[in-house]
PDB file of N, CA and C in Angstrom:
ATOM      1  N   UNK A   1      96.727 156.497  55.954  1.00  0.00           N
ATOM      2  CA  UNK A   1      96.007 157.153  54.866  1.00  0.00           C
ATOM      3  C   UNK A   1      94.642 157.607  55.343  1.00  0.00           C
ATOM      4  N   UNK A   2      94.465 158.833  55.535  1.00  0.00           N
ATOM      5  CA  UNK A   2      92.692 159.590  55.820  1.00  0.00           C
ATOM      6  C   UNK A   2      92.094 159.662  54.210  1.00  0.00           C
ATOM      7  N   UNK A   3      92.612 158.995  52.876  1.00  0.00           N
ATOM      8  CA  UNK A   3      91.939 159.466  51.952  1.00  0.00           C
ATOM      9  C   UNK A   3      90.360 158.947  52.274  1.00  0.00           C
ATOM     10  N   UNK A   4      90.171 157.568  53.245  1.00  0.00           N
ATOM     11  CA  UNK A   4      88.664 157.210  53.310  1.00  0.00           C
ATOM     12  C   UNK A   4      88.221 158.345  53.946  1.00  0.00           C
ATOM     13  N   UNK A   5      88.548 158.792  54.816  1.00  0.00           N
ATOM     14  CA  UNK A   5      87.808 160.296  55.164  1.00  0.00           C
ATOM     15  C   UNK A   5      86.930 161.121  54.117  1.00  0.00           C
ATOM     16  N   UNK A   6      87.944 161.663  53.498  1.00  0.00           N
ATOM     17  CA  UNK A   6      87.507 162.661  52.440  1.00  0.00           C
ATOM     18  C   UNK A   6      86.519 162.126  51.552  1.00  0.00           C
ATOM     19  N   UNK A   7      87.167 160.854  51.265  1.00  0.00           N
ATOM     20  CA  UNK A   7      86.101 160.165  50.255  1.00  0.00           C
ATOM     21  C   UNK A   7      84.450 160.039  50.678  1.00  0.00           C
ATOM     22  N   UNK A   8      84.452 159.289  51.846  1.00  0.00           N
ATOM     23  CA  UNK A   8      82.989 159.372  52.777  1.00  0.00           C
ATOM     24  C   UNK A   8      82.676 160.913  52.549  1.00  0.00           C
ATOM     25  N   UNK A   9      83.653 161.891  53.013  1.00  0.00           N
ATOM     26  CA  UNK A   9      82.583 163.085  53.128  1.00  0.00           C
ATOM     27  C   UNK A   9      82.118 163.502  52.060  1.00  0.00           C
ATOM     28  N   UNK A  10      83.113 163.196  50.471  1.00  0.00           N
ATOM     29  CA  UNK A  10      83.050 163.595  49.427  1.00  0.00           C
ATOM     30  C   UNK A  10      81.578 163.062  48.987  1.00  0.00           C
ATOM     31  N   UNK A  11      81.559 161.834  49.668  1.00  0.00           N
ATOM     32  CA  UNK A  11      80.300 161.266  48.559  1.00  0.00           C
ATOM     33  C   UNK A  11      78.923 162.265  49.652  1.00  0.00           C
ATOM     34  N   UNK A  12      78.873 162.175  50.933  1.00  0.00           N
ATOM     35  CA  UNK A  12      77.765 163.036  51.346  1.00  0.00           C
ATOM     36  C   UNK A  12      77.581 164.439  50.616  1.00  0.00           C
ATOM     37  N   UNK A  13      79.035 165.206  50.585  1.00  0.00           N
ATOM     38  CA  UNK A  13      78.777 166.586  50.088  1.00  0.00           C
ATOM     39  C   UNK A  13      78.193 166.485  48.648  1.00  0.00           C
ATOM     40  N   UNK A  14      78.478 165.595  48.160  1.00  0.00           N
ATOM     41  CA  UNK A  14      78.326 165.706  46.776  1.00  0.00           C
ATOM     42  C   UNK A  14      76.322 165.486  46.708  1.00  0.00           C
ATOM     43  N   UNK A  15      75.955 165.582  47.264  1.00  0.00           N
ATOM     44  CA  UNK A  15      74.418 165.006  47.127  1.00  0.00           C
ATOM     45  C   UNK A  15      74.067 166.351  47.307  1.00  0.00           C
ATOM     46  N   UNK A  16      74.242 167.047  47.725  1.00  0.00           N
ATOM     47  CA  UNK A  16      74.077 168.654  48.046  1.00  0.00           C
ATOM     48  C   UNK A  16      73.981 169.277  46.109  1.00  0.00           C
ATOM     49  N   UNK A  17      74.663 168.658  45.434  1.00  0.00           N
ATOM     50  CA  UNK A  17      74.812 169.561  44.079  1.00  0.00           C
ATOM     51  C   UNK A  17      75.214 170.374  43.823  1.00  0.00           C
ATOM     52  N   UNK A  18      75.817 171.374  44.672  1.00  0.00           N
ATOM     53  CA  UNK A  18      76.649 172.433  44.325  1.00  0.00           C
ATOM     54  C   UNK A  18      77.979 172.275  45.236  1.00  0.00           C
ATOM     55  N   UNK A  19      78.659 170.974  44.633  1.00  0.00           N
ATOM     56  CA  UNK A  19      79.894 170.959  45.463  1.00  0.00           C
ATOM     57  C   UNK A  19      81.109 170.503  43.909  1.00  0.00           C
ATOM     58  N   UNK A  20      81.680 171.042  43.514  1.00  0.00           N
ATOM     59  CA  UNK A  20      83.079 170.313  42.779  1.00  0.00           C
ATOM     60  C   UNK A  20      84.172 170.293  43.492  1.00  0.00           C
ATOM     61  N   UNK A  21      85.414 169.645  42.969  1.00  0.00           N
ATOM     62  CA  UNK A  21      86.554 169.230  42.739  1.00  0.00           C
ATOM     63  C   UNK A  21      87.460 168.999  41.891  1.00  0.00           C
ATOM     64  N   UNK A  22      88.601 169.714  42.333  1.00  0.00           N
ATOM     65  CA  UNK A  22      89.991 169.997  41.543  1.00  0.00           C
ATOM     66  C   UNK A  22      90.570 169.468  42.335  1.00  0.00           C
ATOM     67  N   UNK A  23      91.457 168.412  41.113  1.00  0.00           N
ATOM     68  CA  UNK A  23      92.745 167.769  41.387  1.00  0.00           C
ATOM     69  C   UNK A  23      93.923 167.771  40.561  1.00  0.00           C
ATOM     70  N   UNK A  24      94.791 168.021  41.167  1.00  0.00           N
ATOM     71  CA  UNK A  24      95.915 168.416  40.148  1.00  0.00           C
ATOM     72  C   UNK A  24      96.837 167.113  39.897  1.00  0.00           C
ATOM     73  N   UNK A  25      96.553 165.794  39.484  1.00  0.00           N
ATOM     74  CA  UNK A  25      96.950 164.461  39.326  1.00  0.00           C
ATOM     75  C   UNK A  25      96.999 163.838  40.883  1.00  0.00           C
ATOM     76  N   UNK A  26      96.407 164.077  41.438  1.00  0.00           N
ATOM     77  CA  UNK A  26      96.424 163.589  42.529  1.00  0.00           C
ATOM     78  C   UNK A  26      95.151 163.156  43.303  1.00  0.00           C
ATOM     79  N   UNK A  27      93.994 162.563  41.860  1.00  0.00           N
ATOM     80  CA  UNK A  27      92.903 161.997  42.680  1.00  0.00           C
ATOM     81  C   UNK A  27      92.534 160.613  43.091  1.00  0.00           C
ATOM     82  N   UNK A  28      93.923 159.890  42.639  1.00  0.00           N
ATOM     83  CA  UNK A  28      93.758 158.621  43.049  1.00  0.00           C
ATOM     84  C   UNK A  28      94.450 158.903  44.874  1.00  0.00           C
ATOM     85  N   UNK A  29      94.873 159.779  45.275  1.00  0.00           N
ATOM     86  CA  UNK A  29      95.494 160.148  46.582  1.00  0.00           C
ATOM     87  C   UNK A  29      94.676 160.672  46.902  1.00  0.00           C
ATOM     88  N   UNK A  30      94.281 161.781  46.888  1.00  0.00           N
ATOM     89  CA  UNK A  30      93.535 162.322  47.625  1.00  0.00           C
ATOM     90  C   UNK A  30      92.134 162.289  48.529  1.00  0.00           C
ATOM     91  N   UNK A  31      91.270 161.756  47.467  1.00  0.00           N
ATOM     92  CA  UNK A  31      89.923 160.861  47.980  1.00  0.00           C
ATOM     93  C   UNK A  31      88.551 161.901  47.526  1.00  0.00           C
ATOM     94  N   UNK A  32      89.322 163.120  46.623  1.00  0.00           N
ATOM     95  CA  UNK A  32      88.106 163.989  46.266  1.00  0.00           C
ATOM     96  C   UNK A  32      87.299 163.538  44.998  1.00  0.00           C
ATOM     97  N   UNK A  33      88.248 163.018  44.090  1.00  0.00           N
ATOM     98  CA  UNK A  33      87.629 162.749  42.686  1.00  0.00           C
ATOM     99  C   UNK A  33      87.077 161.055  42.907  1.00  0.00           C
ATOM    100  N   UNK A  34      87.060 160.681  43.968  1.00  0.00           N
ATOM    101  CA  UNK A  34      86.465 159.295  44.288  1.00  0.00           C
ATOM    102  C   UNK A  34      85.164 159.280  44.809  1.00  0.00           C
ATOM    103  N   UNK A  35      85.401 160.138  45.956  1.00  0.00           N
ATOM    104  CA  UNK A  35      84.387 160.518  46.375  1.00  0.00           C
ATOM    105  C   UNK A  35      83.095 161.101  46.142  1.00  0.00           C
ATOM    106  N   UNK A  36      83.706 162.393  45.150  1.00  0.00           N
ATOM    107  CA  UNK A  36      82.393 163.211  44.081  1.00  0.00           C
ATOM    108  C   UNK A  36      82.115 162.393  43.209  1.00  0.00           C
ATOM    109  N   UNK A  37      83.079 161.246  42.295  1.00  0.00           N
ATOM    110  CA  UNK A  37      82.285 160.685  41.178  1.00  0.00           C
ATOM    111  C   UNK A  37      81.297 159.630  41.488  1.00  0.00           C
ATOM    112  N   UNK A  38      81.227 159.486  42.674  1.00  0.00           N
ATOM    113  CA  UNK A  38      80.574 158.119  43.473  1.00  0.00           C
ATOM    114  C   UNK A  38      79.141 159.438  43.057  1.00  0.00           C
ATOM    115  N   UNK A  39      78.468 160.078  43.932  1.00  0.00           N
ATOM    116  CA  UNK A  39      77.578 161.093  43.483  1.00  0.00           C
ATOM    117  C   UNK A  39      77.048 161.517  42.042  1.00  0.00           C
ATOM    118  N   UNK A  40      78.492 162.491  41.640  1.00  0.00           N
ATOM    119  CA  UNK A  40      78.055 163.426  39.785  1.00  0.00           C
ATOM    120  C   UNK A  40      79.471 163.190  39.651  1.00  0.00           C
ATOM    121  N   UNK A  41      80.006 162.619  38.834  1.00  0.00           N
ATOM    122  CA  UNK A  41      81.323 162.547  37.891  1.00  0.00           C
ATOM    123  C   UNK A  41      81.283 163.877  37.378  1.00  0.00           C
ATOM    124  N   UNK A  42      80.844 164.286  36.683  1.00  0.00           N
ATOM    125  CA  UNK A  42      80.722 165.655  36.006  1.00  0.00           C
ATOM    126  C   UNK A  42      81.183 166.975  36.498  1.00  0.00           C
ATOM    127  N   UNK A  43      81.360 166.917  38.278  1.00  0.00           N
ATOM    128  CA  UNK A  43      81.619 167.888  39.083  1.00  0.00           C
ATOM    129  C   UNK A  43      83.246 167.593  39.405  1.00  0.00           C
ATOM    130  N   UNK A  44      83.972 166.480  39.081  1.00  0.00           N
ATOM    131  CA  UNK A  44      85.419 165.895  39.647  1.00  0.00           C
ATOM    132  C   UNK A  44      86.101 166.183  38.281  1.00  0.00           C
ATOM    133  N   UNK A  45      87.139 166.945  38.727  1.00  0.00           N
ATOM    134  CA  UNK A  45      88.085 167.315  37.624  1.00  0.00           C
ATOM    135  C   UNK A  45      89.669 166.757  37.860  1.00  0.00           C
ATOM    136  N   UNK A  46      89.952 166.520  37.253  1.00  0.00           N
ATOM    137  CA  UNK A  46      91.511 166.409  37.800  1.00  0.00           C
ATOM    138  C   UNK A  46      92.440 166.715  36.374  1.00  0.00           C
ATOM    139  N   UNK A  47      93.407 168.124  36.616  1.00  0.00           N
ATOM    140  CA  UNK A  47      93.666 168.861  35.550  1.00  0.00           C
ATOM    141  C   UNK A  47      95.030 168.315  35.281  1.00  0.00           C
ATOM    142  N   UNK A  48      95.464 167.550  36.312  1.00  0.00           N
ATOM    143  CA  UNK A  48      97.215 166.504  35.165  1.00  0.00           C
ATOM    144  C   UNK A  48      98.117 167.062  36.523  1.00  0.00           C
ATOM    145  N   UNK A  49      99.192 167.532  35.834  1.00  0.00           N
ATOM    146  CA  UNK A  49     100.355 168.380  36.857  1.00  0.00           C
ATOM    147  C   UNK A  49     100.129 169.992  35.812  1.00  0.00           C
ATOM    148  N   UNK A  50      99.029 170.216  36.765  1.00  0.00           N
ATOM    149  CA  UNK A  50      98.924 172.056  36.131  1.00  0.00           C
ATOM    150  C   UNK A  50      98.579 172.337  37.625  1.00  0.00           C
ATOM    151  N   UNK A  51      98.965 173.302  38.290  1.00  0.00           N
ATOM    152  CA  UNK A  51      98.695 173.638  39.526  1.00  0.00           C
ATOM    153  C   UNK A  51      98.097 175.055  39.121  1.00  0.00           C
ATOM    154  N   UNK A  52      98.697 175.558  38.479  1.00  0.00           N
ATOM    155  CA  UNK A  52      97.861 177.211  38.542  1.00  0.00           C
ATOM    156  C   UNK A  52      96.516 177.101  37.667  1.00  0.00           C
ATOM    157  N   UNK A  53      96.587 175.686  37.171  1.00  0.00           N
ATOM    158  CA  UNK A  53      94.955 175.792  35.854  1.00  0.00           C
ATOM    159  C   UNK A  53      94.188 175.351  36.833  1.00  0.00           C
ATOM    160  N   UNK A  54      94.583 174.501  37.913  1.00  0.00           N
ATOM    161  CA  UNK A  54      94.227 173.782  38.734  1.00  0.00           C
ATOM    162  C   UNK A  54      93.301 174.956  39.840  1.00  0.00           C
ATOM    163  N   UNK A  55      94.233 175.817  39.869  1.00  0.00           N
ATOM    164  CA  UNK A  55      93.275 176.910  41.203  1.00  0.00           C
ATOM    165  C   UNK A  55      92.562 177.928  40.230  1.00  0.00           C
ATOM    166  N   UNK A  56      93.088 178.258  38.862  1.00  0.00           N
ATOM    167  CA  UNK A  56      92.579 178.808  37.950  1.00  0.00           C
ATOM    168  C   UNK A  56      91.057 178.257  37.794  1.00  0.00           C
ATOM    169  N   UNK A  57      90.891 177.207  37.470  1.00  0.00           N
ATOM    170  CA  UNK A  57      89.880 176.114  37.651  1.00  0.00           C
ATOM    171  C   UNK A  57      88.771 176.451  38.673  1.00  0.00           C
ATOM    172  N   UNK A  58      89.245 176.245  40.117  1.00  0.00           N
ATOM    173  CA  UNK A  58      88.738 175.946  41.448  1.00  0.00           C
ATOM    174  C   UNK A  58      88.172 177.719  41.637  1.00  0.00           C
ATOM    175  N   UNK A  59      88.882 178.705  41.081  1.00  0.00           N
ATOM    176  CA  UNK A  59      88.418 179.855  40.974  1.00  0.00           C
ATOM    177  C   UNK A  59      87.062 180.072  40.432  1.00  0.00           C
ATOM    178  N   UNK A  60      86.829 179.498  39.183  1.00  0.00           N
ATOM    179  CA  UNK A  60      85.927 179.716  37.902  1.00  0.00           C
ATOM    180  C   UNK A  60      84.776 178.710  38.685  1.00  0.00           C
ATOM    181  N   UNK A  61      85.100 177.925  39.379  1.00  0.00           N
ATOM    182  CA  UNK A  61      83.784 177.306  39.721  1.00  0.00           C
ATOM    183  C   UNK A  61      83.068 177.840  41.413  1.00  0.00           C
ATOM    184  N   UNK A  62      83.674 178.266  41.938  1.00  0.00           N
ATOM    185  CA  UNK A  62      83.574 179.091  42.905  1.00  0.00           C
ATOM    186  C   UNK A  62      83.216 180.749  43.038  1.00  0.00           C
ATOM    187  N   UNK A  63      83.265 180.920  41.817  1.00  0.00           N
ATOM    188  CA  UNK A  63      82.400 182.047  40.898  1.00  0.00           C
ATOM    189  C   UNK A  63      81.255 181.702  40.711  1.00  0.00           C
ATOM    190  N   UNK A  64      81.221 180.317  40.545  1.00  0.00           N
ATOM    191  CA  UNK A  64      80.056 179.854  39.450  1.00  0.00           C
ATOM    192  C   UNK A  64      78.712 179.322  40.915  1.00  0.00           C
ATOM    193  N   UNK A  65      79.333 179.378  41.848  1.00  0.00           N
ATOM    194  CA  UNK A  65      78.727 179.271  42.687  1.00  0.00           C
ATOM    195  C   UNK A  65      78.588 177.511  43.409  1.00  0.00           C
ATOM    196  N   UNK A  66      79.764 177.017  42.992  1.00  0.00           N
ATOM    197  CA  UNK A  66      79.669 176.101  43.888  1.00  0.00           C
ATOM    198  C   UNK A  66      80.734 175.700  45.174  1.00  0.00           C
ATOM    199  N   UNK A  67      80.866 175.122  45.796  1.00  0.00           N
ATOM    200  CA  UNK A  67      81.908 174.761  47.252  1.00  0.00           C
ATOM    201  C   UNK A  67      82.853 174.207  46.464  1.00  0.00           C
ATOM    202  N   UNK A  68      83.822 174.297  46.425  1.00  0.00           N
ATOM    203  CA  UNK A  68      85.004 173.841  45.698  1.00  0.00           C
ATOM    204  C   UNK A  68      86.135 173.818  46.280  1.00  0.00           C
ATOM    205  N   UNK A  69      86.772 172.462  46.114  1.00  0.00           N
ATOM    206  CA  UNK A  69      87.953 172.116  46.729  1.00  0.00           C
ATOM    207  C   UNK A  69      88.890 171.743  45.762  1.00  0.00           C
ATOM    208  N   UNK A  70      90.063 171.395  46.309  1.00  0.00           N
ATOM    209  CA  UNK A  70      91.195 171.422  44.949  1.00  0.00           C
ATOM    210  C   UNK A  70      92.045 171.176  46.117  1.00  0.00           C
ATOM    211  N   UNK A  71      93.023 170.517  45.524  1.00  0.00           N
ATOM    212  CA  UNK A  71      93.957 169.646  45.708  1.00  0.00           C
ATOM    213  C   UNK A  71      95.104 169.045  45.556  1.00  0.00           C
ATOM    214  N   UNK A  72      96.659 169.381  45.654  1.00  0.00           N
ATOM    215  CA  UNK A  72      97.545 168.898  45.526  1.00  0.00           C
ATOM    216  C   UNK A  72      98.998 168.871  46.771  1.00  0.00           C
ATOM    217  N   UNK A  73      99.798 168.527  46.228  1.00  0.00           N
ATOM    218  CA  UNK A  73     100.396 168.430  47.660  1.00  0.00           C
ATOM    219  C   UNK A  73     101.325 169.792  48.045  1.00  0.00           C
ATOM    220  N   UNK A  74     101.321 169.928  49.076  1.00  0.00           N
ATOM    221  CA  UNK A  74     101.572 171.805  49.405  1.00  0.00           C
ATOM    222  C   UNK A  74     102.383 172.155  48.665  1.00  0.00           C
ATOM    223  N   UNK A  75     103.777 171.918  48.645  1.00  0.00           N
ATOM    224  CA  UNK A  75     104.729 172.403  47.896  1.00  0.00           C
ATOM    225  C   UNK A  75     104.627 173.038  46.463  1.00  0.00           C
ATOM    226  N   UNK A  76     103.357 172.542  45.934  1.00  0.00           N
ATOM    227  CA  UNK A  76     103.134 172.669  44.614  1.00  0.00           C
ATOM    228  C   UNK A  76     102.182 173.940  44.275  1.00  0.00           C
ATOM    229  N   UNK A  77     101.023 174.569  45.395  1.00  0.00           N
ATOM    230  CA  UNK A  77     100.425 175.239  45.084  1.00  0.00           C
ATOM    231  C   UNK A  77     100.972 176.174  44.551  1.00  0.00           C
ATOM    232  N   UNK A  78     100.767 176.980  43.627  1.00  0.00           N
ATOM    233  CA  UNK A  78     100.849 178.215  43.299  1.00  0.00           C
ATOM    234  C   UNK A  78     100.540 179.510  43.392  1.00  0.00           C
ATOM    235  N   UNK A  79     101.685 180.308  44.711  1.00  0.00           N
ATOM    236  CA  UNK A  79     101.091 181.199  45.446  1.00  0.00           C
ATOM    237  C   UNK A  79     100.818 182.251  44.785  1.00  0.00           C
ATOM    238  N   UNK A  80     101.280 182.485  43.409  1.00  0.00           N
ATOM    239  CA  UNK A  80     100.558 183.870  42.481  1.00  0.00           C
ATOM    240  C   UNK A  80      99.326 183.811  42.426  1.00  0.00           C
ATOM    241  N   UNK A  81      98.696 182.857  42.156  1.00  0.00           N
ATOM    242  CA  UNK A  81      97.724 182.391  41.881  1.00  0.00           C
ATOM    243  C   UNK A  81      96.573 182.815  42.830  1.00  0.00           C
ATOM    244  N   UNK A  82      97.017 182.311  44.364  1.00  0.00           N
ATOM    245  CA  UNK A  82      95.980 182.361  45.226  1.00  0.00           C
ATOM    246  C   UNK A  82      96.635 183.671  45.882  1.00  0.00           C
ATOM    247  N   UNK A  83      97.441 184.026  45.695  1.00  0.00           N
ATOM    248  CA  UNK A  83      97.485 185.968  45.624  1.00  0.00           C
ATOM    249  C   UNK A  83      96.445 186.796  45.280  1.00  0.00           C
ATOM    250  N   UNK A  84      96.427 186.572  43.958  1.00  0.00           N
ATOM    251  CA  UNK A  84      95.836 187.013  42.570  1.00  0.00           C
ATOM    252  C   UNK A  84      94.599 186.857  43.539  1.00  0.00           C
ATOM    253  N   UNK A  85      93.745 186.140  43.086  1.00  0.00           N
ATOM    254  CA  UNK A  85      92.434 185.253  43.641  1.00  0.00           C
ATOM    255  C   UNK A  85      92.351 186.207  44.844  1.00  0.00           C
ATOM    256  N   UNK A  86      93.081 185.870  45.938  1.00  0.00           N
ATOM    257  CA  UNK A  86      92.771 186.798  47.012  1.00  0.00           C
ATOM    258  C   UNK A  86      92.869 188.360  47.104  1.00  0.00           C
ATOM    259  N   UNK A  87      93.236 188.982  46.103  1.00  0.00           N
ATOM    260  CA  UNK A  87      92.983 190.186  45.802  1.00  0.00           C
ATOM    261  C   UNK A  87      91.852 190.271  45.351  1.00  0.00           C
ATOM    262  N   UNK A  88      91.908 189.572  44.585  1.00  0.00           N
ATOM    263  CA  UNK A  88      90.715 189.701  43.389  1.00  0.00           C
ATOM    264  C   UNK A  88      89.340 189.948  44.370  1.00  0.00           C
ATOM    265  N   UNK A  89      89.430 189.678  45.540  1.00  0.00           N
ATOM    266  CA  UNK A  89      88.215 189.224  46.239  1.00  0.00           C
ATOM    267  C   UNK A  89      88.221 190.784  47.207  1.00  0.00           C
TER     268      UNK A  89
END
């Protein structure tokens, strides 16, 4: 398990203030929503099993101007989504 990884880096990035996290039920795995709430709870989201609200999400805050990561396990992303998004750009 590297989730201590992420988690350590999560809690450094998070002191920065313009860092969130999206998790799509997967922040007890992952180590992002552990990590950021150790910092600002307020910035760690974790949206259930929604994968496209999930990058829908990670979109809107990455607009909003912060580093944003998001998270679930590959199979699940939703490539319309980060289509979309990557057009959009």
């Amino acid at each position: 398990m590297a989730s201590w990884v992420v988690t350590g880096c999560m809690k450094e990035f998070g002191r920065s203030g313009k860092i969130a996290t999206v998790d799509a039920d997967l922040a007890s795995t992952s180590g992002l929503e552990g990590g950021l709430s150790w910092a600002d709870s307020t910035k760690a989201f974790n949206v259930g099993v929604a994968e496209s609200n999930m990058m829908n999400l990670g979109e809107a805050l990455a607009v909003l101007g912060y580093n944003t990561w998001v998270s679930t396990f590959c199979p699940f992303f939703d490539w319309r989504v980060m289509r979309r998004i990557a057009i959009g750009y």
